[in-house]
Protein backbone atom coordinates (compact mmCIF):
# COMPACT_ATOMS: atom_id res chain seq x y z
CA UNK A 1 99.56 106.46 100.71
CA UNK A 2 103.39 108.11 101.20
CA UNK A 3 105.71 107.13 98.21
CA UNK A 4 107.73 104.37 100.18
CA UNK A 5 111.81 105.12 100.16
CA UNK A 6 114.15 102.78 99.27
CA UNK A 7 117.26 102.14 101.19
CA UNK A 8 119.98 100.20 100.07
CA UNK A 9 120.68 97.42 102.88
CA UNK A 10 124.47 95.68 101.38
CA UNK A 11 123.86 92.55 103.66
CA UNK A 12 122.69 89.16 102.79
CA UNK A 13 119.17 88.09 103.88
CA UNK A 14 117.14 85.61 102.63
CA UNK A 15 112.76 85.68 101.50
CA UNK A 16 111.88 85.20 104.95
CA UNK A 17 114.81 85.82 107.62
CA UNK A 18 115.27 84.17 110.84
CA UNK A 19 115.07 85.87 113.32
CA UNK A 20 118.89 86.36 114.19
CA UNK A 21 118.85 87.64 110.63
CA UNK A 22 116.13 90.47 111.13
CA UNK A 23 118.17 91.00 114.79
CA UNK A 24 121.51 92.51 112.13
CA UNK A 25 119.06 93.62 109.20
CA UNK A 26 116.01 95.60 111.09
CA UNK A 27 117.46 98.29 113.18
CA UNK A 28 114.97 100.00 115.50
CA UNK A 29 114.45 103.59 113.59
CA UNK A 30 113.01 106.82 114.98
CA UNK A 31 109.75 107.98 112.91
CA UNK A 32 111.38 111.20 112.91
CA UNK A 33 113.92 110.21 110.50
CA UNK A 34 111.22 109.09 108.18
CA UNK A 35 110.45 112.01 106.34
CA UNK A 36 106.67 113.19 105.23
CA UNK A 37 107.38 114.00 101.81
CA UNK A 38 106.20 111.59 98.90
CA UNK A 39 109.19 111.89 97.21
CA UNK A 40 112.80 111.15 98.47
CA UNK A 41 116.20 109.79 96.85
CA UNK A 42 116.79 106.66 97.23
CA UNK A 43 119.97 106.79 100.31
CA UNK A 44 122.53 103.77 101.01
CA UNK A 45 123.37 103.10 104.07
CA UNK A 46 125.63 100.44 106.47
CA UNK A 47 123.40 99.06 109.36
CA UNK A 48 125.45 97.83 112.43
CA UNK A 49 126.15 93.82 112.58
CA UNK A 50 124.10 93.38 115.59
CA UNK A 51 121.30 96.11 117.43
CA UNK A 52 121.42 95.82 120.97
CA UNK A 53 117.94 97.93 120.70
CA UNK A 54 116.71 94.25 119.50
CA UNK A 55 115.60 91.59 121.51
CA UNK A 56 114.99 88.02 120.33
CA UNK A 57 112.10 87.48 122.96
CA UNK A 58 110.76 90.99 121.86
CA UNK A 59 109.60 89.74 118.59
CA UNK A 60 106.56 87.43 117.43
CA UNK A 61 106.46 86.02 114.18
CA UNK A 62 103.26 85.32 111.96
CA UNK A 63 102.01 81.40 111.08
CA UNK A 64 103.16 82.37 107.21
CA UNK A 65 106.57 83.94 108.47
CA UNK A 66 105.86 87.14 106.31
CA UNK A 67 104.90 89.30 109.32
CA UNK A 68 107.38 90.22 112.37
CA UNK A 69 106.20 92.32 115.20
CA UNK A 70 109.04 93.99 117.29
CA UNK A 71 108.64 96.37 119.97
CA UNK A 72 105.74 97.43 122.45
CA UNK A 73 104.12 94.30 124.87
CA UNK A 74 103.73 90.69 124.28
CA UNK A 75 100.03 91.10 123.61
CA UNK A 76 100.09 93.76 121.18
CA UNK A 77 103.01 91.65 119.18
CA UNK A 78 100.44 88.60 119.47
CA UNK A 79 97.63 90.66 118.52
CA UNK A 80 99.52 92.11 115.70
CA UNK A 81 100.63 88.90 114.02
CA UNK A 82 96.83 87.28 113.84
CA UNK A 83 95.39 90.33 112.27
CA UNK A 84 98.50 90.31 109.59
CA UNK A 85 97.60 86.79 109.31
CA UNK A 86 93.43 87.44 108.94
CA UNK A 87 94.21 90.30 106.45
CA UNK A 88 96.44 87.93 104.12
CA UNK A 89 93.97 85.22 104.38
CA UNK A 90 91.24 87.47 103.18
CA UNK A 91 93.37 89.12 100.88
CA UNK A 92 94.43 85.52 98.99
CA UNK A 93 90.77 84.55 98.98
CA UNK A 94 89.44 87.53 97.25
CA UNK A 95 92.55 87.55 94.64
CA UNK A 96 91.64 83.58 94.35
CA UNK A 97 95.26 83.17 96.01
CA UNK A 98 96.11 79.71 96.84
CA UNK A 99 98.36 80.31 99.90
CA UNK A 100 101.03 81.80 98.06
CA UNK A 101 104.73 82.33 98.84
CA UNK A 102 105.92 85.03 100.41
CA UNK A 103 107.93 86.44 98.03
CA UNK A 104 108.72 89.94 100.53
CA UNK A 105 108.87 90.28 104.47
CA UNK A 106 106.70 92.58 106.57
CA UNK A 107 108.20 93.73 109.60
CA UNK A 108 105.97 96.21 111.68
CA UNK A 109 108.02 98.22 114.67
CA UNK A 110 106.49 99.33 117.28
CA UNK A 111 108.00 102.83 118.72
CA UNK A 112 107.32 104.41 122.13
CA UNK A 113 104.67 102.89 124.87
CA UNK A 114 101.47 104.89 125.39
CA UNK A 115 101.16 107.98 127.18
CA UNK A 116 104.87 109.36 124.98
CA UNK A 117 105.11 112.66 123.47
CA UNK A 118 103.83 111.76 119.76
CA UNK A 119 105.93 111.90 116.69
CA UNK A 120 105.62 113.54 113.35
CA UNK A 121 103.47 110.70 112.22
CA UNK A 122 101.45 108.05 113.82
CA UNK A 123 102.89 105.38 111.07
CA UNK A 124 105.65 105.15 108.44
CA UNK A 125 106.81 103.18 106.03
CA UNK A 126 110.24 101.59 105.03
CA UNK A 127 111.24 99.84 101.57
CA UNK A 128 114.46 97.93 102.28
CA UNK A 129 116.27 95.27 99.92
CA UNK A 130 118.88 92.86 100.39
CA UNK A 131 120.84 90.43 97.46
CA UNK A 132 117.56 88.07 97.84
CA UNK A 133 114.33 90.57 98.58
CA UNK A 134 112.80 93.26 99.34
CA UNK A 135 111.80 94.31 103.21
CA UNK A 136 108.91 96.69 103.93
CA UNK A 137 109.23 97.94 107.64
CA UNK A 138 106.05 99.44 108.78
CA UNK A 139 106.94 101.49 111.76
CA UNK A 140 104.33 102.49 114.05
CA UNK A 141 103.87 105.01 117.01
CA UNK A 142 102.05 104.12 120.32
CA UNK A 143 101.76 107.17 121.78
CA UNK A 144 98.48 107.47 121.05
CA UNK A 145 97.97 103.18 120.75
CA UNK A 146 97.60 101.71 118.03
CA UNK A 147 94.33 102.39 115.44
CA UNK A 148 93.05 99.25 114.06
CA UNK A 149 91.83 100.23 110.80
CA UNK A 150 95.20 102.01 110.00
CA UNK A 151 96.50 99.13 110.62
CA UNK A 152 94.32 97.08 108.78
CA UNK A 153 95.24 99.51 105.47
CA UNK A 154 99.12 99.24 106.39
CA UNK A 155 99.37 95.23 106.06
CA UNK A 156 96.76 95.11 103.12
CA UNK A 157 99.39 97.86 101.35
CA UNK A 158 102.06 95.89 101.95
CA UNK A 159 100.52 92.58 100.41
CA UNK A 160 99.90 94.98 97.29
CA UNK A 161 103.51 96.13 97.29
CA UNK A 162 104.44 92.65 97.51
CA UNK A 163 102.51 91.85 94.46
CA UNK A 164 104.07 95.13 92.44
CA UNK A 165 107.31 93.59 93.03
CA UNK A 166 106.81 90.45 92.24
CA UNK A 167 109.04 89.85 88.99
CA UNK A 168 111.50 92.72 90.24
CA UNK A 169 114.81 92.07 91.19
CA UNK A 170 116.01 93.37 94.53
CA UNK A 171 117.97 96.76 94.37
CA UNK A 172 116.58 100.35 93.66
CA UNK A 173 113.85 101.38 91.66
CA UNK A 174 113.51 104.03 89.00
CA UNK A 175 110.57 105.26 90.17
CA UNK A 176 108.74 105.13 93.61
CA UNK A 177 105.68 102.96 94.42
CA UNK A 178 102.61 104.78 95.37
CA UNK A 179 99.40 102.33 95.71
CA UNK A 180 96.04 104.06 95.30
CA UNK A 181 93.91 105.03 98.28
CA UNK A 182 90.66 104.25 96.99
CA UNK A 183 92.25 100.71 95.66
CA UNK A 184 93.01 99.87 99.73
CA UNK A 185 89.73 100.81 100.92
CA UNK A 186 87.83 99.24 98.11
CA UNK A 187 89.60 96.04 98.95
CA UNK A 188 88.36 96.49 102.42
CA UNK A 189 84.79 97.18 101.65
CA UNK A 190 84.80 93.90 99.26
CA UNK A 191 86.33 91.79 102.21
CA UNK A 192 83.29 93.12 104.11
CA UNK A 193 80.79 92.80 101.68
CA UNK A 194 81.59 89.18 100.46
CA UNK A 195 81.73 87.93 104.52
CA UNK A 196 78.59 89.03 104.93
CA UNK A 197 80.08 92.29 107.08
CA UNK A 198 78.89 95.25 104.60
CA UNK A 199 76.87 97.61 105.86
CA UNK A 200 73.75 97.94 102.90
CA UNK A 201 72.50 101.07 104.17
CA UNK A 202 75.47 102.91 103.73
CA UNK A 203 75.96 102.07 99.76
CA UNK A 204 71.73 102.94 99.76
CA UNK A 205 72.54 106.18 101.37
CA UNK A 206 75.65 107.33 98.97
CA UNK A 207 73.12 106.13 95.68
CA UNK A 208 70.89 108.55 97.07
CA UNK A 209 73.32 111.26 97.33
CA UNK A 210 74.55 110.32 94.01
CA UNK A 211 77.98 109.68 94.98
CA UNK A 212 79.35 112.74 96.04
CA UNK A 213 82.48 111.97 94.83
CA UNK A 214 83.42 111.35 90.24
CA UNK A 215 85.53 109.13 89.53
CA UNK A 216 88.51 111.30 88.79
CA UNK A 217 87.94 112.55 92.85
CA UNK A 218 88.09 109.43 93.72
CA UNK A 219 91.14 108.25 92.12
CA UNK A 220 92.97 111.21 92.65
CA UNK A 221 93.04 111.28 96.71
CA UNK A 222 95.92 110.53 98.85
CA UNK A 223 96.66 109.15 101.93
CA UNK A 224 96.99 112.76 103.45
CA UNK A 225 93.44 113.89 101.41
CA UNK A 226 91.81 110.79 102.93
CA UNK A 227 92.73 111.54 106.66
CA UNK A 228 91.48 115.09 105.86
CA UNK A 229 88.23 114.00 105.06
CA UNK A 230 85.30 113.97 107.13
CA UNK A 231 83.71 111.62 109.01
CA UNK A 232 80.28 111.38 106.46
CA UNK A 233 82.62 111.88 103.25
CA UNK A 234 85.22 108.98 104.28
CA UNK A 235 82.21 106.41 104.42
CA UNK A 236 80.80 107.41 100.94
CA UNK A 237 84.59 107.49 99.85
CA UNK A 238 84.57 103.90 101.44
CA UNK A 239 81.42 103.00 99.67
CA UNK A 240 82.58 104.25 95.93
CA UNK A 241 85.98 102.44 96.37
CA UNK A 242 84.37 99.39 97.60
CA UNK A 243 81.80 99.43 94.43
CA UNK A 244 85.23 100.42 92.20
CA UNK A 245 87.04 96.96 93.20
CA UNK A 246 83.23 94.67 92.98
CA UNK A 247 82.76 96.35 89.48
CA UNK A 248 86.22 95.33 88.52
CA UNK A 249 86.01 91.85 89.59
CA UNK A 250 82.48 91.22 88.15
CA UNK A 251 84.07 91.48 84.57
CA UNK A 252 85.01 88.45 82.61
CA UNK A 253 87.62 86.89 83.98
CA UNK A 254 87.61 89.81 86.18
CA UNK A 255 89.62 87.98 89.33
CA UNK A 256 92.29 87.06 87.42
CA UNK A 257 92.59 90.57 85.74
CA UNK A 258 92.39 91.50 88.72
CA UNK A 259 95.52 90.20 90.25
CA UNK A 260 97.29 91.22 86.58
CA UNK A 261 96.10 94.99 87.36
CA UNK A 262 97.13 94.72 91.40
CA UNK A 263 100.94 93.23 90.24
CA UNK A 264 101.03 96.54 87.92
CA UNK A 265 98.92 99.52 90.04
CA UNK A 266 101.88 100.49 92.36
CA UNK A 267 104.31 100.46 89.58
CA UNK A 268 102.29 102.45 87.44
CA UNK A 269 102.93 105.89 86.78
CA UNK A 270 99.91 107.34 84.20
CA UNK A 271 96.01 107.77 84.34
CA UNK A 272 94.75 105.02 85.89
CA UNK A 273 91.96 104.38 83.83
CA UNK A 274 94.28 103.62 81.24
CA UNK A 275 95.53 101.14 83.41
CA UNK A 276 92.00 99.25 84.15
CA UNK A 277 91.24 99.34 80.08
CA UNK A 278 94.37 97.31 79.74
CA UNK A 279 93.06 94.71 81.80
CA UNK A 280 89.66 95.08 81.80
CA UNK A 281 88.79 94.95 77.79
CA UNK A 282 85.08 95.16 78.23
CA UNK A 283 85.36 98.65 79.35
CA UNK A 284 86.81 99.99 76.29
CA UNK A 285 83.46 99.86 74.67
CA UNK A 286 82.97 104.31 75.41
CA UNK A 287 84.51 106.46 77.66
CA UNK A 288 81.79 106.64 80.25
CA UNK A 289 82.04 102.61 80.60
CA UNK A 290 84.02 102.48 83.46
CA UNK A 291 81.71 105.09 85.09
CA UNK A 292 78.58 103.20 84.25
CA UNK A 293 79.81 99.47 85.48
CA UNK A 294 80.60 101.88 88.41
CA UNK A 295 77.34 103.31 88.96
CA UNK A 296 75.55 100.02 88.08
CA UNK A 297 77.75 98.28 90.64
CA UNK A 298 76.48 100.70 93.46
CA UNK A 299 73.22 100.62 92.66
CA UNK A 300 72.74 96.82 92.82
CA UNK A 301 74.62 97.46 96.13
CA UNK A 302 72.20 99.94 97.52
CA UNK A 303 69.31 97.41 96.49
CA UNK A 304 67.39 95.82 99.46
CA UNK A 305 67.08 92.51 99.89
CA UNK A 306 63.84 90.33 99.83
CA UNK A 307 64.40 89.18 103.27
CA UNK A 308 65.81 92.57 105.08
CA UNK A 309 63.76 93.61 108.07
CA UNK A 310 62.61 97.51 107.98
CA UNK A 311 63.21 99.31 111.03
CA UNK A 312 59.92 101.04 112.97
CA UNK A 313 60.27 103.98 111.50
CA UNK A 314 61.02 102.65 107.75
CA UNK A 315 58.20 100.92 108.05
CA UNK A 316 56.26 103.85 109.68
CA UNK A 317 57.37 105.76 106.29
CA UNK A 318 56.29 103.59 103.59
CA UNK A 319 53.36 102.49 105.07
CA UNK A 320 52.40 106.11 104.94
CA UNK A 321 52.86 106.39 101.66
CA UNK A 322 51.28 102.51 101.00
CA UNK A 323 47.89 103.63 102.39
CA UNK A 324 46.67 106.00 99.48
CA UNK A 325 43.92 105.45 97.39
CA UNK A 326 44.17 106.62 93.77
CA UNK A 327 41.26 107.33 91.35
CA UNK A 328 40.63 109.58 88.72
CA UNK A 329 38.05 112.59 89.18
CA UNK A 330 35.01 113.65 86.82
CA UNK A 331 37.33 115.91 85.28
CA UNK A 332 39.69 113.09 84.72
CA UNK A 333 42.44 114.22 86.72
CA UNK A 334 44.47 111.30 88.62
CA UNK A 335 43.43 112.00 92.81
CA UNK A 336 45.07 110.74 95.87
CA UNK A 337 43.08 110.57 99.00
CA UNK A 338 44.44 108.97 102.49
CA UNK A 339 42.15 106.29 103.38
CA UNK A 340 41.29 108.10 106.19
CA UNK A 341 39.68 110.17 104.57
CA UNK A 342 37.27 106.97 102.82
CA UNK A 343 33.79 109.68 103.31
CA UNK A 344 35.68 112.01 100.84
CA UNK A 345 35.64 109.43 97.78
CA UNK A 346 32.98 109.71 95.48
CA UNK A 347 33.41 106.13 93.96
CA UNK A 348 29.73 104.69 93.99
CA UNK A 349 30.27 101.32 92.25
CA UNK A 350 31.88 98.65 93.94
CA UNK A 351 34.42 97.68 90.71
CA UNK A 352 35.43 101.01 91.11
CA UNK A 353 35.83 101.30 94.40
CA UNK A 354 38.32 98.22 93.76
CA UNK A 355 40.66 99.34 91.32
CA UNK A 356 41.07 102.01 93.50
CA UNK A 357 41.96 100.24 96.62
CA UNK A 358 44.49 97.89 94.25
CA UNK A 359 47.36 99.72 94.22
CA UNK A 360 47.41 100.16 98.12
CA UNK A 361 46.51 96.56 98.31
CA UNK A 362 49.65 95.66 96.13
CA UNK A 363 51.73 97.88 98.15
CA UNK A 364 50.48 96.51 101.66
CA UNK A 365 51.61 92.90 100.70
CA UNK A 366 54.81 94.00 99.26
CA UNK A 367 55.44 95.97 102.48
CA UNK A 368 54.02 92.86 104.95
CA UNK A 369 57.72 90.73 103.49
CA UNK A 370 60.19 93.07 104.73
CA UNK A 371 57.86 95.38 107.86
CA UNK A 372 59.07 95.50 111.42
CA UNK A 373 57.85 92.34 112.76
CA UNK A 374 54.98 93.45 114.92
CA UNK A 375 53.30 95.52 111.86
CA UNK A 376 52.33 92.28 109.86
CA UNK A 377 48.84 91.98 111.90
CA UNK A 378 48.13 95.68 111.79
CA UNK A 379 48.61 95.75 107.89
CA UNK A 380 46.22 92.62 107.77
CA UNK A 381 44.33 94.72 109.36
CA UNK A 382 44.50 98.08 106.79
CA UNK A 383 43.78 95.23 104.07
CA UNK A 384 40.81 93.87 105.66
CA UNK A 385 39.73 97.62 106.36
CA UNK A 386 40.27 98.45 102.23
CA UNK A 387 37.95 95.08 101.31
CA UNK A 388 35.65 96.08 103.62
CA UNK A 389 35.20 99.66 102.18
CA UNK A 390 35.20 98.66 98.15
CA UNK A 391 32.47 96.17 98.66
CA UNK A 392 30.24 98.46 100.82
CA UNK A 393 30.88 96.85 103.88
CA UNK A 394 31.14 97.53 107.67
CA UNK A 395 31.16 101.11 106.89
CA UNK A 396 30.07 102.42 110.01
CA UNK A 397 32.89 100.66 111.76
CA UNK A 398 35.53 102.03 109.18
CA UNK A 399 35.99 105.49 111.41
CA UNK A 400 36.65 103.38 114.18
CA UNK A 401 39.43 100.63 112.78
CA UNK A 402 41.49 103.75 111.10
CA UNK A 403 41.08 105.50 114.99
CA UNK A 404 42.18 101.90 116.57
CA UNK A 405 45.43 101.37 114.12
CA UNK A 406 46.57 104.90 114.47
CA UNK A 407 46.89 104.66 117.90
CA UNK A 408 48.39 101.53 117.97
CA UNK A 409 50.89 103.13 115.33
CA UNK A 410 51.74 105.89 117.17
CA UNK A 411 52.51 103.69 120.58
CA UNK A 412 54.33 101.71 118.52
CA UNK A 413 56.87 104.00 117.88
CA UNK A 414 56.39 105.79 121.18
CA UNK A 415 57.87 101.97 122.05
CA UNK A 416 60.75 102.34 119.31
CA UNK A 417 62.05 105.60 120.76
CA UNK A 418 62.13 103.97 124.52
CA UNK A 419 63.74 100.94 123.15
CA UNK A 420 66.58 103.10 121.29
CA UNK A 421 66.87 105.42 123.98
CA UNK A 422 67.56 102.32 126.91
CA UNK A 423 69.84 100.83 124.85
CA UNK A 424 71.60 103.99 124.49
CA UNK A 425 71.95 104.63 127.96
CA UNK A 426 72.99 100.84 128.42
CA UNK A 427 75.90 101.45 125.87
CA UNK A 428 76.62 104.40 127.32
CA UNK A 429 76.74 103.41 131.25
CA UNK A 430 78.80 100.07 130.26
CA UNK A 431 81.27 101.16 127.70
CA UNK A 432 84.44 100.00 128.47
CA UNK A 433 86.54 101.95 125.56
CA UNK A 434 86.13 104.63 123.37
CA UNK A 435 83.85 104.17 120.37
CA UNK A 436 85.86 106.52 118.11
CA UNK A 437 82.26 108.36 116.82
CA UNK A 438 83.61 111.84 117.76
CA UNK A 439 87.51 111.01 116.44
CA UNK A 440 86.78 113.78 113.44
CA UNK A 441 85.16 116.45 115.94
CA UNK A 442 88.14 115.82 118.16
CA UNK A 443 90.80 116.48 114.96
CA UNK A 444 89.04 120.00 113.96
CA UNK A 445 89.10 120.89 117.04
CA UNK A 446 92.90 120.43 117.65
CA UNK A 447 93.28 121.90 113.87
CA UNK A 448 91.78 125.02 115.11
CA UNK A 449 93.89 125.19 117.79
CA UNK A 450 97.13 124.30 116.00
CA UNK A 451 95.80 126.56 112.60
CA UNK A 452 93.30 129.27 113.73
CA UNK A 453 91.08 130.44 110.92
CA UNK A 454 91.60 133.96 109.88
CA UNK A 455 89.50 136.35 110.88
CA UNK A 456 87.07 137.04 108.30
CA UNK A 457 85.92 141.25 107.76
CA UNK A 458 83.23 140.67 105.33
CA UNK A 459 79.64 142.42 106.40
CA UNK A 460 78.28 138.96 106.93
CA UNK A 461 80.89 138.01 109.44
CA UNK A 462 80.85 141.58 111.27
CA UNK A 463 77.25 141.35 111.82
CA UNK A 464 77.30 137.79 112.74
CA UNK A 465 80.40 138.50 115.83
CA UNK A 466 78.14 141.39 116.55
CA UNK A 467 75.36 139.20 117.22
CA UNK A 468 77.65 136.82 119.04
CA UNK A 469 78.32 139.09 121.42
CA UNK A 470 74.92 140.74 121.59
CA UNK A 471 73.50 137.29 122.83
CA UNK A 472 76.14 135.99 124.50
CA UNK A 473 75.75 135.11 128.33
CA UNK A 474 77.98 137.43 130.56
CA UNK A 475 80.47 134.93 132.57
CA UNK A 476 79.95 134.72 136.00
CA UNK A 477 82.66 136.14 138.18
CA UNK A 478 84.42 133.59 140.66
């Protein structure tokens, strides 16, 4: 997140200004002359009494009156104002906000129309104050439209800069406000996670990688580190924040530490684990505390639910490894033995032959809660096949059943790969708007083009060009 400027607005205005007011006090501003660098000094300047560049009908206002939308069409200003309004909703409810007031007006610009030459930067920000409050003017760029989920992490910034200046009085600061990346997106992943939106899978997947990302990485990225990030590293970045924020508020009286900590983060100018210990007394008990409510956070994340439906091919995968039968040789070494491969077992008493099949059996009914739907009869079926073989039974049929529930395994997931592979093409053929999946393939590419590598003379890289061109398919002449 940019450090926000401050620029010294010598008008009157008022918590919430009318919208004459915001017609004398907002003046439309290029992007351009919001500069990239985090740090700038705070400027005073003398807006005019009235911008022509304003409109009255141009401008929607939000049901709280802390959001105005000026600029672009009607329905992205309409638009606009109900996700402000969604995104403050969610926001109170998660602090355990009852609608409070709005202590600091949000006014998002729109520049431009689509299809423009872009500027520097696709969105900027503004810190304005008059005698009464602060303003924060979001300014944003349609050129290239407008990107929801930067969006999204523009409004919920605001809301946190609102809440860092609470208790200060209007006029410039001594130092600038910076809130944390990782605090944004882990306020988005917790929005998600307690509507029921979260995506388990992905918090599974990032336990298993174990994190790829300490908590010092984490903390330390900025806006312009987070857009640099890939598209697999900015969902496990997404994932760690979001178990950051659910680990915080899981303390004691962790929501109301929380909003303490969120009225102090973008104020605050040291380590910010020295921040949460202030706030958060149970993790003073070691230094690694922090890291371990962390890491115990994500894995109770990552953890499947009772009631959560495997996929085919999960359920191809641990029934695989379910249908093992383990016993312990003459030499007293522990064996496992598909039970395909029943003839192979030399277990000649039927008690044996039982605690054998026990662990499979154990693992077949724990699988049958949470299998693809139409596996439950065939793993009935694998159970009925183990009872038969411990107590002696139907064993010249046994070849047979294991022949008859492979096949119907592997058409099974001969049906899986059809099914995935129509819908596919039916989201393919009927797409109406870009889904945004190749967005980070797209940005390397132009990277290249704008920053070409340099040309590397190490042996590897010689003999890999010479290669290159060795193979490489002459170009057919027009």
């Amino acid at each position: 997140m940019k450090r926000l400027v401050l620029l010294a607005v010598s008008i009157l205005g008022v918590a919430s200004p009318s919208a004459q007011e915001v017609a004398e006090v907002v003046p439309l501003l290029d992007l351009d002359a919001v500069l990239p660098e985090d740090e700038m000094v705070p400027s005073e300047i003398q807006p005019p009494k009235f911008n022509p560049g304003i409109q009255l009908a141009e401008r929607a206002i939000s049901a709280s009156k802390q959001f105005g939308v000026t600029g672009g069409e009607q329905a992205q200003r309409g638009s606009l104002t109900l996700e402000a309004e969604a995104v403050r909703q969610e926001f109170n409810q998660m602090m355990g906000l009852q609608d409070p007031p709005v202590t600091m007006p949000i006014e998002i610009l729109l520049h431009g129309k689509a299809g423009d030459p872009p500027r520097k930067r696709a969105l900027a920000y503004q810190l304005r104050f008059t005698n009464k409050s602060f303003i924060l003017e979001i300014h944003v760029d349609l050129a290239r439209g407008i990107d929801r989920d930067r969006m999204e992490r523009a409004i919920l910034s605001g809301l946190l800069y609102q809440r860092s200046l609470l208790n200060v009085e209007p006029g410039p600061l001594d130092s600038p406000l910076l809130v944390p990346v990782w605090l944004v997106e882990g306020l988005r992943e917790a929005q998600k996670w307690s509507a029921g939106r979260g995506d388990r899978k992905v918090y599974e997947g990032v336990f298993k990688q174990e994190g790829m990302f300490t908590l010092d990485e984490l903390m330390s990225i900025n806006e312009a580190g987070f857009e640099r990030l890939d598209g697999a590293s900015r969902v496990a970045f997404q994932a760690l924040s979001g178990a950051m924020v659910m680990a915080l508020l899981e303390q004691p009286r962790g929501q109301e530490a929380f909003v303490k900590f969120c009225n102090e983060v973008a104020r605050f100018d040291g380590e910010m684990p020295i921040l949460m210990r202030q706030y958060f007394p149970e993790l003073n008990l070691s230094e690694q505390s922090l890291a371990k409510w962390w890491a115990l956070t994500l894995a109770k994340l990552s953890d499947a639910p009772l009631t959560e439906v495997l996929s085919v091919s999960d359920t191809e995968k641990l029934l695989s490894e379910a249908l093992i039968i383990r016993f312990r040789g003459p030499d007293g070494v522990l064996l496992a033995v598909p039970v395909e491969a029943w003839e192979s077992i030399p277990l000649d008493e039927e008690t044996e032959r039982f605690a054998a099949a026990r662990p499979a059996q154990d693992a077949l009914t724990r699988l049958s809660y949470r299998c693809f739907p139409s596996y439950r009869p065939l793993i009935f079926d694998y159970q009925q096949a183990l009872i038969d073989w411990a107590s002696f039974r139907k064993l010249d049929e046994l070849d047979e059943t294991f022949t008859e529930l492979a096949a119907y395994r592997t058409r099974m997931q001969e049906l899986a790969v059809s099914a995935r592979d129509f819908l596919d093409f039916k989201e393919i053929a009927e797409a109406t708007e870009l889904s945004g999946s190749f967005d980070d393939y797209i940005k390397l590419i132009d990277e290249l083009e704008e920053r070409p590598r340099p040309e590397r003379e190490d042996p590897v890289s010689k003999y890999l060009d010479t290669m290159e061109r060795v193979y490489e398919r002459p170009k057919r002449r027009r």
